[in-house]
Protein backbone atom coordinates (compact mmCIF):
# COMPACT_ATOMS: atom_id res chain seq x y z
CA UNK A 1 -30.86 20.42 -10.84
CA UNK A 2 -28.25 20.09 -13.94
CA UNK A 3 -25.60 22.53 -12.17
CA UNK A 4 -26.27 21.04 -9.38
CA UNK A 5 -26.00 17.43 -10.58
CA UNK A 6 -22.76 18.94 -12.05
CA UNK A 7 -20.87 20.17 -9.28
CA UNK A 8 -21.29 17.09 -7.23
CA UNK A 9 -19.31 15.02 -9.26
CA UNK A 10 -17.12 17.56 -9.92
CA UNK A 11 -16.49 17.54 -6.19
CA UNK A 12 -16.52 13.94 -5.32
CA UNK A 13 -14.08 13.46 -8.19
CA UNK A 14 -11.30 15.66 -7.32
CA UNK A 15 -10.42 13.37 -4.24
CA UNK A 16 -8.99 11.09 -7.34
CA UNK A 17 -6.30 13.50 -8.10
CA UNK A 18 -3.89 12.37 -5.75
CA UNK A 19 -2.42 8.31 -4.29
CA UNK A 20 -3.31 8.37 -0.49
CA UNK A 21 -2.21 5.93 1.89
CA UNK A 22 -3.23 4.73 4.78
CA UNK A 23 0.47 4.64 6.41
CA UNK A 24 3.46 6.85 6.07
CA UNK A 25 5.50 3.99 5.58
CA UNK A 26 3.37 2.65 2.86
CA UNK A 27 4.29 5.43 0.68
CA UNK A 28 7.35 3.93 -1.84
CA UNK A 29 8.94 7.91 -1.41
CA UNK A 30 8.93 7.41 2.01
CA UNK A 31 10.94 4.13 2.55
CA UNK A 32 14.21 5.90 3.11
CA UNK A 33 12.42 7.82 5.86
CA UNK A 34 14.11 7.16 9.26
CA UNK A 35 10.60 6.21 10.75
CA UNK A 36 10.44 3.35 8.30
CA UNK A 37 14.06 1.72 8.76
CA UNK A 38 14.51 -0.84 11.80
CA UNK A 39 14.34 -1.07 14.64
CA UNK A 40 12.57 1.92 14.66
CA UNK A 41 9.60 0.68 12.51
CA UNK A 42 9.38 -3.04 14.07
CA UNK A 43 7.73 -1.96 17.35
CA UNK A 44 4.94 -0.95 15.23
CA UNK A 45 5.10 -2.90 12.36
CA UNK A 46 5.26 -0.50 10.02
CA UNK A 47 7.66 -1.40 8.46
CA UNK A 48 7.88 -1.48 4.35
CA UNK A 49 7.48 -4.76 3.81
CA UNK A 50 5.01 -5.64 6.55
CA UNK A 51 3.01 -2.85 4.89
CA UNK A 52 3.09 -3.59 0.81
CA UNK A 53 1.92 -6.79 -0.59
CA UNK A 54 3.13 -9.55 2.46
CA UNK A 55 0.27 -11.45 1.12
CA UNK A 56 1.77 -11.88 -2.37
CA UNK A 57 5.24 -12.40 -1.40
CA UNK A 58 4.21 -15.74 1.03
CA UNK A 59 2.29 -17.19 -1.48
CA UNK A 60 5.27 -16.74 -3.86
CA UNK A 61 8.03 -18.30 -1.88
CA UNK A 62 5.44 -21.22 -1.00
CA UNK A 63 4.91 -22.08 -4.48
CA UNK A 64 6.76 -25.87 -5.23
CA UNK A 65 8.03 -27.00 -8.54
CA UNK A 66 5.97 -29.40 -10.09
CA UNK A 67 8.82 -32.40 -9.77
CA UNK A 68 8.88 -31.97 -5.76
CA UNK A 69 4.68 -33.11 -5.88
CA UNK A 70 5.19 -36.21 -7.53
């Protein structure tokens, strides 16, 4: 039950050896790819920067200084 107890987390383990991504273009060594420049990449919006982060960047250029609140 030991060994046995052993090689399953051996096994589930090694899938953390490598960074996987869900899209090719999501990969930062594949942004020069030809598939990820436009237009090619904007009928499918895969595009690098639809792809990594959008979330963080609106919320960034949304932020106001603090004298344009009062």
């Amino acid at each position: 039950m030991k060994y046995l107890f052993i090689a399953f987390v051996a096994v589930f383990l090694s899938g953390c050896l490598e960074d996987r991504y869900r899209y090719f273009c999501q990969n930062p060594d594949n942004f020069v790819a030809e598939q990820c420049q436009k237009p090619r990449c904007l009928f499918t919006q895969t595009c690098p920067e639809y792809l990594v982060a959008p979330i963080l960047t609106k919320q960034i250029e949304n932020v106001q200084p603090e004298e344009a609140k009062k």
